[in-house]
Protein backbone atom coordinates (compact mmCIF):
# COMPACT_ATOMS: atom_id res chain seq x y z
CA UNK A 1 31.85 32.16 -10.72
CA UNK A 2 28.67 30.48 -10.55
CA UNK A 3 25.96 32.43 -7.86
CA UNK A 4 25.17 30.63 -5.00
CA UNK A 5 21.32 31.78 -3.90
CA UNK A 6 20.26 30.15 -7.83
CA UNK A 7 18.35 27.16 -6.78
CA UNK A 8 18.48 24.17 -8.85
CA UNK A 9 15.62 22.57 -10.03
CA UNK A 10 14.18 20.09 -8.15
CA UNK A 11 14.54 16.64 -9.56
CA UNK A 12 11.12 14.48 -8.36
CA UNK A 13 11.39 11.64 -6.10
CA UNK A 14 11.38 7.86 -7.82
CA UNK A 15 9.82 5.11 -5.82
CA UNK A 16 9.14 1.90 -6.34
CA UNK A 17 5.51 1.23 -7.53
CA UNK A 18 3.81 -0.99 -4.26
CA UNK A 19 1.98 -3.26 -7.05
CA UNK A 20 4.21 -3.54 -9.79
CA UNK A 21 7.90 -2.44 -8.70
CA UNK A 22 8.37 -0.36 -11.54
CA UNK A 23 9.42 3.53 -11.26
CA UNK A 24 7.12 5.63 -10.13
CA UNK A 25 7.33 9.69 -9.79
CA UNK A 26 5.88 10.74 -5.79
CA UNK A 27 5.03 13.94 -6.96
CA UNK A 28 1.85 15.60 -7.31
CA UNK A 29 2.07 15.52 -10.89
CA UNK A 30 1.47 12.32 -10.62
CA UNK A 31 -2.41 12.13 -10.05
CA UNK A 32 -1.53 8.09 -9.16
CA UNK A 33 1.28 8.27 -6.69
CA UNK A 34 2.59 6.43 -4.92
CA UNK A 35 1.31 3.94 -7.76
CA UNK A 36 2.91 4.30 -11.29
CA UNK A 37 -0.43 4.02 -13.16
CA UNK A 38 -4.26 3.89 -12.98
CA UNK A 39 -3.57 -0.08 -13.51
CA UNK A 40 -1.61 -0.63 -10.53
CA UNK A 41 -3.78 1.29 -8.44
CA UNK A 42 -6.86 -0.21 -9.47
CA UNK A 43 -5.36 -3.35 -8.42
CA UNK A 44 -4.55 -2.68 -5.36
CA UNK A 45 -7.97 -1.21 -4.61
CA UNK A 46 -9.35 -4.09 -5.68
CA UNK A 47 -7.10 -6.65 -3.38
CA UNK A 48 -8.33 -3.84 -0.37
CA UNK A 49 -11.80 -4.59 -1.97
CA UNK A 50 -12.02 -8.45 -1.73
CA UNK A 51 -10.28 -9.24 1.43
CA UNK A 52 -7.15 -10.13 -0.08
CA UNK A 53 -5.02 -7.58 2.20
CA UNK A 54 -5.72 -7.73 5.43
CA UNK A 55 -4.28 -5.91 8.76
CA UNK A 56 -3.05 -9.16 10.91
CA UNK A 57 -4.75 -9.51 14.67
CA UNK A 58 -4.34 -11.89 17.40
CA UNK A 59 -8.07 -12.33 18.02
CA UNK A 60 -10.75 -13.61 15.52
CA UNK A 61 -13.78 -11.21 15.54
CA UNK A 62 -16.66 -12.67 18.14
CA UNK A 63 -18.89 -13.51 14.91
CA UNK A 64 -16.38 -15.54 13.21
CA UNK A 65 -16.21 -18.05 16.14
CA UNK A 66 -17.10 -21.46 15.40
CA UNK A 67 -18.11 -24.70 17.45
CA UNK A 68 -14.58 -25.90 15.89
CA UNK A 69 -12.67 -22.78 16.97
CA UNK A 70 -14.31 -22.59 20.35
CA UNK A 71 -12.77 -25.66 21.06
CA UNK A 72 -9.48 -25.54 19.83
CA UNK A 73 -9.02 -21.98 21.57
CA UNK A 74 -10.20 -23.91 24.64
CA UNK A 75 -7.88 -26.75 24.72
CA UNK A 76 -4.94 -24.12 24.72
């Protein structure tokens, strides 16, 4: 009979890699997680970087207003 206090080891969490898809290991041996690789999150610092990802909002901020803009926001 096997004991029952022995703990099994503990198998590390797979996730899916947010810029590739691939496997990824969320553990902190992983000095990348949740990213697979030094590529992917380089990549993904660099879309945070340029603008390309962006947190959506309802209202343009006051200094990207434009005569255009003003005007169509008006006529709604």
């Amino acid at each position: 009979m096997k004991p029952t206090n022995a703990s099994a080891p503990i198998e590390p969490k797979l996730v899916a890699c947010p810029t590739c898809g691939g496997e990824s290991i969320y553990a902190a041996s992983n000095l990348f997680r949740p990213f697979c690789s030094e590529r992917c999150k380089s990549i993904d610092m660099g879309a945070w970087a340029s603008e390309s990802f962006r947190v959506p909002t309802k209202n343009l901020p006051e200094d990207q207003f434009d005569d255009a803009g003003l005007r169509a926001s008006a006529s709604h």
